[in-house]
Protein backbone atom coordinates (compact mmCIF):
# COMPACT_ATOMS: atom_id res chain seq x y z
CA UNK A 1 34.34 -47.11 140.82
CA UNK A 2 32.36 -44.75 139.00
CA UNK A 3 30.26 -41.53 140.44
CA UNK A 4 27.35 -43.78 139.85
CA UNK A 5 28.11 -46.57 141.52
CA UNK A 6 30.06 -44.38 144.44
CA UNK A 7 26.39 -43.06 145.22
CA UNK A 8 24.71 -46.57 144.62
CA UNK A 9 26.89 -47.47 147.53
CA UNK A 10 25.98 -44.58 149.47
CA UNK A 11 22.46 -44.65 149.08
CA UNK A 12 22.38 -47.68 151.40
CA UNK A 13 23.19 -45.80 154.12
CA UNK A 14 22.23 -42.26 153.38
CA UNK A 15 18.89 -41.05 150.92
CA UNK A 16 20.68 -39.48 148.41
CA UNK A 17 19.03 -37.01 146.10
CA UNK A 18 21.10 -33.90 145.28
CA UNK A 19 24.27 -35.33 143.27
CA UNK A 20 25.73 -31.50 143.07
CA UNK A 21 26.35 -31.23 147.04
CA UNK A 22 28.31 -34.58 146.43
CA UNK A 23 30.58 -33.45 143.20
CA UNK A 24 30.81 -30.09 144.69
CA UNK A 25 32.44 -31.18 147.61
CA UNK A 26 34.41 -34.18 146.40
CA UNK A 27 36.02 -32.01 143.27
CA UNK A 28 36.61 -29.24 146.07
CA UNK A 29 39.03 -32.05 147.81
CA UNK A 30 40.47 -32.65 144.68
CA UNK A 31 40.88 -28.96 143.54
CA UNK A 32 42.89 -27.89 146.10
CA UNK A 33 44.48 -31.72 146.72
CA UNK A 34 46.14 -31.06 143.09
CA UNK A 35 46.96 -27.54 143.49
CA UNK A 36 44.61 -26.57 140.56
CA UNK A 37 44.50 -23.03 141.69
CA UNK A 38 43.13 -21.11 144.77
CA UNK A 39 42.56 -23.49 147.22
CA UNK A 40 38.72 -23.96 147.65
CA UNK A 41 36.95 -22.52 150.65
CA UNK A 42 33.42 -24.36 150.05
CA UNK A 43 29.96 -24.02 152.37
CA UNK A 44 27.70 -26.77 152.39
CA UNK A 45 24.42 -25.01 153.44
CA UNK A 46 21.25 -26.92 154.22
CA UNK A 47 18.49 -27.17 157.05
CA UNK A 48 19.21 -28.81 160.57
CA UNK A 49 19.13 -32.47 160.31
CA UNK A 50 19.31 -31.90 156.22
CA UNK A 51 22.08 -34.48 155.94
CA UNK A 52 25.35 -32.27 155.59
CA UNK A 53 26.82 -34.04 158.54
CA UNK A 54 26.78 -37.28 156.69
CA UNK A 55 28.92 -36.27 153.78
CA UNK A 56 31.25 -33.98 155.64
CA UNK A 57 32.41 -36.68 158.38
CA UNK A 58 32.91 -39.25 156.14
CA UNK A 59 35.16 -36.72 153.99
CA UNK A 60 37.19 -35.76 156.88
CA UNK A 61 38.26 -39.41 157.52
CA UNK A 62 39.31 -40.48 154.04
CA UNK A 63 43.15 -39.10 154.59
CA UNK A 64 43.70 -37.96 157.97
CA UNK A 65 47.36 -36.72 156.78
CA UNK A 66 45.69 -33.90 154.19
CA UNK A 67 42.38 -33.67 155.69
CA UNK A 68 41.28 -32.38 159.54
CA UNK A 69 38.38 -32.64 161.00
CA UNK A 70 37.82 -29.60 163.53
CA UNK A 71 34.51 -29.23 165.73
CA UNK A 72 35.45 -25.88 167.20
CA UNK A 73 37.85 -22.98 166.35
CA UNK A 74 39.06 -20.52 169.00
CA UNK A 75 41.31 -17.62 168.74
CA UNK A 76 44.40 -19.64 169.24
CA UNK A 77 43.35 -22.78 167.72
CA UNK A 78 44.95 -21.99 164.07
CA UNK A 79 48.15 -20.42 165.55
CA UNK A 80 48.85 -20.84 169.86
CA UNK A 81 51.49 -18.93 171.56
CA UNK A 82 51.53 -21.56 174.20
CA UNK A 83 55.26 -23.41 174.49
CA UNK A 84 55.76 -27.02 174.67
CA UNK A 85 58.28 -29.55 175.68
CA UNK A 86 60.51 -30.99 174.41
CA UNK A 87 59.55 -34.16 172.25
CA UNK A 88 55.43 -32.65 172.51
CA UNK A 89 53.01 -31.83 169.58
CA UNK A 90 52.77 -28.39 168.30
CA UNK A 91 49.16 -27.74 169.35
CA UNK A 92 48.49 -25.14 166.95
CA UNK A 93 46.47 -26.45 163.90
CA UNK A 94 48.27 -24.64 160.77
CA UNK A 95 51.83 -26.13 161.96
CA UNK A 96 50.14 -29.22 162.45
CA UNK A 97 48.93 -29.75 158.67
CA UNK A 98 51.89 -28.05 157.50
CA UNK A 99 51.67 -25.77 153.89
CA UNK A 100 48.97 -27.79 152.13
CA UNK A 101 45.90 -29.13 153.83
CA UNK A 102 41.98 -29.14 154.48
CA UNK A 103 39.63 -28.30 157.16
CA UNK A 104 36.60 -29.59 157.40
CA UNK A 105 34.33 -28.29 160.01
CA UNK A 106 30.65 -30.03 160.62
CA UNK A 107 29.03 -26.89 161.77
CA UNK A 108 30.61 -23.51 161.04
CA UNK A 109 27.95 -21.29 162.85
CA UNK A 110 29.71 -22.07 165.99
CA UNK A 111 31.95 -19.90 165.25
CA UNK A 112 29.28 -16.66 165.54
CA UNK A 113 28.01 -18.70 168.45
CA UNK A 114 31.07 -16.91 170.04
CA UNK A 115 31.58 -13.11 171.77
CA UNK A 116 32.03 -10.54 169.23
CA UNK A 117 35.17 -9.79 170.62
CA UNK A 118 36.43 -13.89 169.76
CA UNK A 119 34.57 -13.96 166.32
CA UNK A 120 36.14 -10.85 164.93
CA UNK A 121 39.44 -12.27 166.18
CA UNK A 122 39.02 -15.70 164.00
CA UNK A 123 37.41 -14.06 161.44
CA UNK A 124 40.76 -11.92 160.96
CA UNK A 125 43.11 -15.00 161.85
CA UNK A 126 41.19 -16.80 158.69
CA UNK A 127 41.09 -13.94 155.85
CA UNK A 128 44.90 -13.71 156.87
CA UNK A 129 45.11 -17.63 155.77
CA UNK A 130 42.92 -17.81 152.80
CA UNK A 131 45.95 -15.17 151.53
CA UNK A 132 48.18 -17.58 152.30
CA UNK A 133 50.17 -16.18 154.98
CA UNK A 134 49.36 -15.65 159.07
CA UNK A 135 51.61 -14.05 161.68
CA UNK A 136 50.80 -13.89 165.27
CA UNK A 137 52.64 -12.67 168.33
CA UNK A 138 52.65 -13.52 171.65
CA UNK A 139 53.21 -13.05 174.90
CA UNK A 140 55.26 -16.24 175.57
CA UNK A 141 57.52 -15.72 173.10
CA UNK A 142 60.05 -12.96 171.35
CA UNK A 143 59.71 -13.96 168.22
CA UNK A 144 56.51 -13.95 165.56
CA UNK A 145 54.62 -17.36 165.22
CA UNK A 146 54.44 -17.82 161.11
CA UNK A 147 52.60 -19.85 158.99
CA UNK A 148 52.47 -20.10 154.93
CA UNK A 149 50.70 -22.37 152.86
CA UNK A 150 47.44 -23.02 151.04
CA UNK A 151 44.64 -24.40 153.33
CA UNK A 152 41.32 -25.90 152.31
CA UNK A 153 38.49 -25.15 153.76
CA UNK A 154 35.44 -27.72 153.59
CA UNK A 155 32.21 -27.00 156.40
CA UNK A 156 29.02 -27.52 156.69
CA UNK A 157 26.16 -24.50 157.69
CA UNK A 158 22.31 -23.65 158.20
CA UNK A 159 20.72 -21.19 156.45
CA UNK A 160 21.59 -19.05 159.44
CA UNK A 161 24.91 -18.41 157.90
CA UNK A 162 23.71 -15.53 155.34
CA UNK A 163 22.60 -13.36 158.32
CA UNK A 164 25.99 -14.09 160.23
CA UNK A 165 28.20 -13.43 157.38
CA UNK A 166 26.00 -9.76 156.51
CA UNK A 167 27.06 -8.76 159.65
CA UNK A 168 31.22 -9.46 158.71
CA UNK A 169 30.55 -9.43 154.70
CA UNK A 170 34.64 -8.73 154.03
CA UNK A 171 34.50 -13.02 155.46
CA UNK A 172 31.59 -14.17 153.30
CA UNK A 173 33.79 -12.95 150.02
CA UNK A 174 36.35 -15.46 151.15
CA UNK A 175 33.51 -18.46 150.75
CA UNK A 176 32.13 -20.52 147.85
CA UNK A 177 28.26 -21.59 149.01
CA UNK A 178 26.71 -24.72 147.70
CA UNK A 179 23.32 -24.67 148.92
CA UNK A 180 21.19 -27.77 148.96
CA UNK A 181 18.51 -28.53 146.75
CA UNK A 182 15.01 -29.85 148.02
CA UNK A 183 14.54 -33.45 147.90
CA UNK A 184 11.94 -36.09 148.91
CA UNK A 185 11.71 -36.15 152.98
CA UNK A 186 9.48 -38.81 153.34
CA UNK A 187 11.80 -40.87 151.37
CA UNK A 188 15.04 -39.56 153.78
CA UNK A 189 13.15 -39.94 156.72
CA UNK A 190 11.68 -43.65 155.61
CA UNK A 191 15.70 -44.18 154.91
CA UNK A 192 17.30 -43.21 158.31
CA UNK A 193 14.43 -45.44 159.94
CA UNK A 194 15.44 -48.30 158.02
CA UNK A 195 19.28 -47.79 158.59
CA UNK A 196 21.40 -50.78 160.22
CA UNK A 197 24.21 -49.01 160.56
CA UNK A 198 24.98 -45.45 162.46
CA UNK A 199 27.71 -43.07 164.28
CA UNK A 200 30.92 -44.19 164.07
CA UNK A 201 30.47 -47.18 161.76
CA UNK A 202 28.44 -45.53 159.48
CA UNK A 203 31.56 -42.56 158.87
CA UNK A 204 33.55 -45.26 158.56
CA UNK A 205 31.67 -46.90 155.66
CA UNK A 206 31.01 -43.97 153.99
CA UNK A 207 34.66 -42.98 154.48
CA UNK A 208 35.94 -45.85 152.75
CA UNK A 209 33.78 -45.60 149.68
CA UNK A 210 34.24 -42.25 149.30
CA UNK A 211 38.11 -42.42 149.89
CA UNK A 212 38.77 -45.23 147.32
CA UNK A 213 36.89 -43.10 144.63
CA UNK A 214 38.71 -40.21 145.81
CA UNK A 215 41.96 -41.77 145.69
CA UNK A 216 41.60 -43.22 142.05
CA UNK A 217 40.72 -40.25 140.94
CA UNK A 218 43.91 -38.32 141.95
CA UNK A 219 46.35 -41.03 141.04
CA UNK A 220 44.49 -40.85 137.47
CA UNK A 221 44.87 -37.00 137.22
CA UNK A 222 48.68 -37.39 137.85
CA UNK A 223 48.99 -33.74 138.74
CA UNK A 224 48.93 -30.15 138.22
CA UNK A 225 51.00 -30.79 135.19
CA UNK A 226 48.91 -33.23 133.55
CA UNK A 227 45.27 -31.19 134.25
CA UNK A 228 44.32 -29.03 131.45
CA UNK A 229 43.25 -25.33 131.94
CA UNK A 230 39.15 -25.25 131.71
CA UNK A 231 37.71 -24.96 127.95
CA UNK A 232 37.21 -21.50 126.09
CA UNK A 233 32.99 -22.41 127.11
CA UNK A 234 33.29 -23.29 130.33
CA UNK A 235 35.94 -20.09 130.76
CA UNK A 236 33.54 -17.99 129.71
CA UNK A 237 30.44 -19.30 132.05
CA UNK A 238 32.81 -18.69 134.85
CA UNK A 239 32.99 -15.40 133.74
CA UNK A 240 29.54 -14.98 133.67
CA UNK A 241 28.40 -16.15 136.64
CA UNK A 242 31.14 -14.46 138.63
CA UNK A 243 29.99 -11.34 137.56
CA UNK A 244 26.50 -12.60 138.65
CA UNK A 245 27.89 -13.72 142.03
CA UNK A 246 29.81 -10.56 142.69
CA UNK A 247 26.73 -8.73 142.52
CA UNK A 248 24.29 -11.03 144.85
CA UNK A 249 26.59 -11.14 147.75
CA UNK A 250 27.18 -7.26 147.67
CA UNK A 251 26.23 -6.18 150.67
CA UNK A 252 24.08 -3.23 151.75
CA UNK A 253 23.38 -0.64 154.34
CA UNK A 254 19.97 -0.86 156.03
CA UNK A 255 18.32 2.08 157.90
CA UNK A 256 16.38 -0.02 160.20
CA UNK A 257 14.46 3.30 161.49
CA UNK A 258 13.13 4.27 158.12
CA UNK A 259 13.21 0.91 156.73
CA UNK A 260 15.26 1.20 153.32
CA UNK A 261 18.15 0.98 151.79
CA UNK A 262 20.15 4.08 152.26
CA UNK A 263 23.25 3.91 150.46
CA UNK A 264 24.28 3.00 147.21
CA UNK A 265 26.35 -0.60 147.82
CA UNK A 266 29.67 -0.74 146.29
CA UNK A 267 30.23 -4.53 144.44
CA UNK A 268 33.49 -6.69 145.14
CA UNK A 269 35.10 -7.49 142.13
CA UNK A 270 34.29 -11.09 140.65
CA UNK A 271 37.67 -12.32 140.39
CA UNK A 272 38.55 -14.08 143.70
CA UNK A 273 34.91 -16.49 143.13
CA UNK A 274 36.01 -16.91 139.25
CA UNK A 275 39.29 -18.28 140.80
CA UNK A 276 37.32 -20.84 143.39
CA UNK A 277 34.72 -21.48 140.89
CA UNK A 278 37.47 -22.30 137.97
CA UNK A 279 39.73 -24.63 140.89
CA UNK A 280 36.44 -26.53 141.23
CA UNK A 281 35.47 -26.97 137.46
CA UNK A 282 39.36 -28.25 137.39
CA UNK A 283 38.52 -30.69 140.35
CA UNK A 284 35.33 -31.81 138.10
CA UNK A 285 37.25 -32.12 134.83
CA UNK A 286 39.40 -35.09 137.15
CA UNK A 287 36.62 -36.71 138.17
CA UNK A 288 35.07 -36.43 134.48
CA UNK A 289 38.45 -37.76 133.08
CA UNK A 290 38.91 -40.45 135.82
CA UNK A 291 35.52 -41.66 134.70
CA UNK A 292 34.91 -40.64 130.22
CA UNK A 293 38.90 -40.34 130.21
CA UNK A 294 37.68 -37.01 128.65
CA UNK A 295 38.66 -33.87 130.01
CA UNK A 296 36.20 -30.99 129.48
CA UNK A 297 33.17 -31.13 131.70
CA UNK A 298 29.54 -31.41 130.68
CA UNK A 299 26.25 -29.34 131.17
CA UNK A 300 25.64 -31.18 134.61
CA UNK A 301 28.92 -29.94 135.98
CA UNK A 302 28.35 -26.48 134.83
CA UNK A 303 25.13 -26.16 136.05
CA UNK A 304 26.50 -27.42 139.66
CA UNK A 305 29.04 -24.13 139.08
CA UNK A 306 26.71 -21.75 138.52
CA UNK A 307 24.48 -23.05 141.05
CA UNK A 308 27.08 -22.34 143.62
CA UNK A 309 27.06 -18.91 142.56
CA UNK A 310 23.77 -18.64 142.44
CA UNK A 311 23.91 -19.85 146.45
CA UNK A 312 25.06 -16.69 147.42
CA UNK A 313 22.11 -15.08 147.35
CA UNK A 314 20.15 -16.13 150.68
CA UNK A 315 16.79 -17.97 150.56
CA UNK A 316 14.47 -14.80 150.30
CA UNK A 317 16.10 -13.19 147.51
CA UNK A 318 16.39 -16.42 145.31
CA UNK A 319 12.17 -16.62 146.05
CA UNK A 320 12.44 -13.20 144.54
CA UNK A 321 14.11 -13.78 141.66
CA UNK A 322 12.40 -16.85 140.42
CA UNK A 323 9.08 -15.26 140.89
CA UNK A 324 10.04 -12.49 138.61
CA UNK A 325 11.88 -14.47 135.85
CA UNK A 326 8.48 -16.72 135.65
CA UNK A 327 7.17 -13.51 133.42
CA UNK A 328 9.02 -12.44 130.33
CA UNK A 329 11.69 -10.29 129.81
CA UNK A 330 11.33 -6.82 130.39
CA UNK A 331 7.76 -7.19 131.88
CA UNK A 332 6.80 -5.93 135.72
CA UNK A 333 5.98 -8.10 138.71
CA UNK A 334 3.88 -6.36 141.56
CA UNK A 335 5.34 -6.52 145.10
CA UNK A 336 2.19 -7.47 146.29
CA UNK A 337 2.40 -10.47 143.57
CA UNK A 338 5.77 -11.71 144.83
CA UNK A 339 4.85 -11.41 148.16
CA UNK A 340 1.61 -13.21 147.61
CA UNK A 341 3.76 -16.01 145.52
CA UNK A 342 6.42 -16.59 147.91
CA UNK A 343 4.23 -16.03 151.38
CA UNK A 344 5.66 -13.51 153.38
CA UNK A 345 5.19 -9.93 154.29
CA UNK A 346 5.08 -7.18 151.50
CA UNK A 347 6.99 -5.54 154.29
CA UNK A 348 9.68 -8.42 153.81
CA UNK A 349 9.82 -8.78 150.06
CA UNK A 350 10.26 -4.88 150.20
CA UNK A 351 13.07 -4.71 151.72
CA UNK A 352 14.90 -8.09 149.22
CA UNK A 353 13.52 -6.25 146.54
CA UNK A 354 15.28 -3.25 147.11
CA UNK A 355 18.54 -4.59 148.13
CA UNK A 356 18.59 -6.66 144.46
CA UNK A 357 17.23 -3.33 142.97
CA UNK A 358 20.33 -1.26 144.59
CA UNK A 359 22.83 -3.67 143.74
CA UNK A 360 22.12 -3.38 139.94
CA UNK A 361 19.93 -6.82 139.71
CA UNK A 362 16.72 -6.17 139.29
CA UNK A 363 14.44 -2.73 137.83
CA UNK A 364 11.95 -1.13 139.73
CA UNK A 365 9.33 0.91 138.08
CA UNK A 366 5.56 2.04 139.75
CA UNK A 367 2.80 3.99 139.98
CA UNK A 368 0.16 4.66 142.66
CA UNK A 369 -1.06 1.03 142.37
CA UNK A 370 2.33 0.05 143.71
CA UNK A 371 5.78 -1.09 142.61
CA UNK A 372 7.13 -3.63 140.25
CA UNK A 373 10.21 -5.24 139.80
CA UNK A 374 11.79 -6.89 136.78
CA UNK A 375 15.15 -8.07 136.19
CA UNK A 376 17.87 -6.06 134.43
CA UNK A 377 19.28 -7.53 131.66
CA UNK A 378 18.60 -10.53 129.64
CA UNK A 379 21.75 -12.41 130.44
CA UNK A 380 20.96 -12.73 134.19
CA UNK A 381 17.46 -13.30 133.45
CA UNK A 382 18.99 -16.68 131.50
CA UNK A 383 20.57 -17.32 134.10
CA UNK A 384 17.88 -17.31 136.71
CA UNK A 385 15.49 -18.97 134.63
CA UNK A 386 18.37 -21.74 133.54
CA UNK A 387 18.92 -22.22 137.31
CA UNK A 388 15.14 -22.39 138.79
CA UNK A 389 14.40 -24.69 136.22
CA UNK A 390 12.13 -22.47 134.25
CA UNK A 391 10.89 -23.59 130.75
CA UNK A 392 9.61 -21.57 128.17
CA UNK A 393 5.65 -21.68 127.52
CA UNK A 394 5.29 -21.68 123.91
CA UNK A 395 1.68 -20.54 124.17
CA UNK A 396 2.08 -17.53 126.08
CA UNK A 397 4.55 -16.27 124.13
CA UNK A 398 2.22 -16.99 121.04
CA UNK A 399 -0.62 -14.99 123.14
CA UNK A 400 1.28 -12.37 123.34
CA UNK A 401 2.73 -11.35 120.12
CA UNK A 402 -0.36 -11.96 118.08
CA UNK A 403 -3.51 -10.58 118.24
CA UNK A 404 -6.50 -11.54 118.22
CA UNK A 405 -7.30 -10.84 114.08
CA UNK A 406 -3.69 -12.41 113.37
CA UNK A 407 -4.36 -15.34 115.10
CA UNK A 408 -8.01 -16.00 113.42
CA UNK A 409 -5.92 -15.63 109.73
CA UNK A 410 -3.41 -18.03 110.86
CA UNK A 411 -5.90 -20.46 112.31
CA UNK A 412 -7.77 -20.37 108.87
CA UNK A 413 -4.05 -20.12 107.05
CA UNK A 414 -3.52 -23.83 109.18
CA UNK A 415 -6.60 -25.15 108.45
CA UNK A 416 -6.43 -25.06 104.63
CA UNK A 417 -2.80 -26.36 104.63
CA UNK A 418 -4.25 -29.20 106.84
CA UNK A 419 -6.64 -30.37 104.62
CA UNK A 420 -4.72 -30.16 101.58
CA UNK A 421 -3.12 -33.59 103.00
């Protein structure tokens, strides 16, 4: 079964718009299935209702040996102190799925639904096994509860999840985002009403289809062995883009008295997302080879890389980028212009502004009219521009390198060649 044909299938249940959340999430499965590097700790992020749900259940059911589905976590959920007898489960979830495994959780802001007291405690249990490694003690028992492996992690998320994971930013760097494009809602909504199938049976169905492609595609890869290292281009997107990503999920200290930023951020290093982000071109370069039986990845692919990146940023400060990388390079947006563009408060755009201004993104210049932004470099305006979708107007550009005298000579320059024929 090819991609195609996997979301032919799916489409009768589910609309089906965004083909990126799909590959994301299927080549994260694979990624870290294959041991093709760091395992992959992936966010789905979309609005309530948005259809996350419906791809993340059905993934959790297609190998109920390597994947688990968990609704909640607690503090001694992952690793529990609590003895049992003889012949009884281990309740705790890590020595239940053993060294190698996936989570996938359906809603992951339950979690900060929690007191801070419990959330910092998870939060700490889960950096601890993203490194590989946990130890916990416990009252019920002399010795150290251990765990080692590499665990997944697949969930699903609102938007809500950029303002949670400000608050404990050292637990956002642990998290690849893949934030969901905009798609026809008539059409989804006209789809669900029209649907003969649901809960249960629909997971099911999905399960299967998406398990069977799944499958072939691992028993085609063969293994770690067998999967090539990415290609010198893709290698150096990664880089790229890391360095990109690094940057947009710095956080930053807010004075919320005087209303600024008030110290100058310090940026994680982009190594530990050009890890997940090259695990994940590896899980597409299976999927590409399962399907071309070729093994370097195309544009599409990379584009679905970088837009995970690119998802780090939160909803506001991707409004303010594209607005500014619709002008040239090097030329000055007013605040009051982005503000105006996007719809919200100058007072809110202010404050995104100068976060992407005091992480090193964007340039702010002014003057008593007011102050205007534009991006720093050329490479990340690319980037932007590539991402958003943004095509080059010919005409402007023409407008603005020629004036008005040069473009009356050229006209009269065309003209005569023209009639020669």
């Amino acid at each position: 079964m090819k991609f195609i044909d996997l979301q032919t299938e799916v489409s009768k249940y589910i609309y089906t718009e965004d083909d990126g959340m799909t590959r994301i999430a299927l080549a994260s499965i694979i990624a870290t299935r294959l041991k093709l590097g760091d395992p992959v700790w992936m966010l789905i992020i979309g609005p309530s209702s948005g259809g996350k749900s419906q791809v993340l259940r059905p993934l959790a059911l297609t190998d109920k040996k390597f994947i688990h589905r968990v609704d909640d976590l607690t503090e001694n959920t992952l690793l529990s102190g609590m003895k049992v007898k003889k012949g009884e489960k281990d309740i705790s979830l890590l020595n239940r799925i053993g060294k190698h495994g996936i989570i996938v959780v359906s809603d992951f802001t339950v979690i900060f639904s929690k007191s801070q007291e419990a959330r910092a405690s998870i939060l700490s249990q889960l950096r601890m096994v993203y490194d590989g490694e946990m130890t916990k003690f416990s009252g019920t028992s002399n010795e150290p509860i251990t765990w080692n492996g590499a665990l997944g992690i697949l969930a699903g998320s609102t938007p809500s999840i950029y303002t949670h994971f400000e608050e404990v930013a050292d637990m956002g760097e642990r998290f690849i985002y893949y934030r969901m494009k905009p798609y026809d809602v008539e059409k989804a909504t006209r789809k669900s009403l029209n649907r003969t199938v649901y809960g249960k049976e629909l997971d099911e169905n999905m399960s299967e289809l998406y398990g069977n492609y799944l499958k072939d595609c691992i028993v085609n890869a063969g293994g770690d062995e067998i999967v090539p290292q990415i290609s010198l281009e893709v290698y150096e997107r990664i880089v790229q883009i890391s360095m990109f990503a690094a940057k947009l999920r710095t956080p930053t200290h807010y004075d919320r008295f005087a209303k600024t930023v008030d110290k100058v951020p310090v940026s994680e290093m982009p190594m530990r997302v050009a890890l997940q982000l090259s695990s994940i071109a590896r899980g597409l370069s299976v999927m590409h080879h399962y399907e071309n039986e070729i093994w370097d990845i195309g544009e599409e692919d990379i584009s679905y890389i970088e837009w995970c990146a690119y998802s780090l940023a939160n909803e506001e400060r991707r409004a303010c980028l594209k607005v500014i990388a619709k002008a040239d390079f090097n030329i000055s947006v007013k605040g009051q212009t982005i503000a105006d563009d996007i719809g919200l408060a100058t007072s809110v755009t202010g404050t995104n502004l100068q976060h992407l201004a005091a992480i090193g993104i964007l340039e702010r210049t002014g003057d008593s009219s007011g102050l205007a932004w534009s991006i720093k470099d050329k490479e990340t305006w690319n980037i932007i521009r590539r991402l958003e979708g943004i095509k080059d107007t010919l005409v402007r550009d023409f407008e603005r390198d020629i004036s008005d005298d040069e473009i009356n000579e050229k006209g009269e320059s065309l003209e005569l060649n023209f009639n020669k024929f």
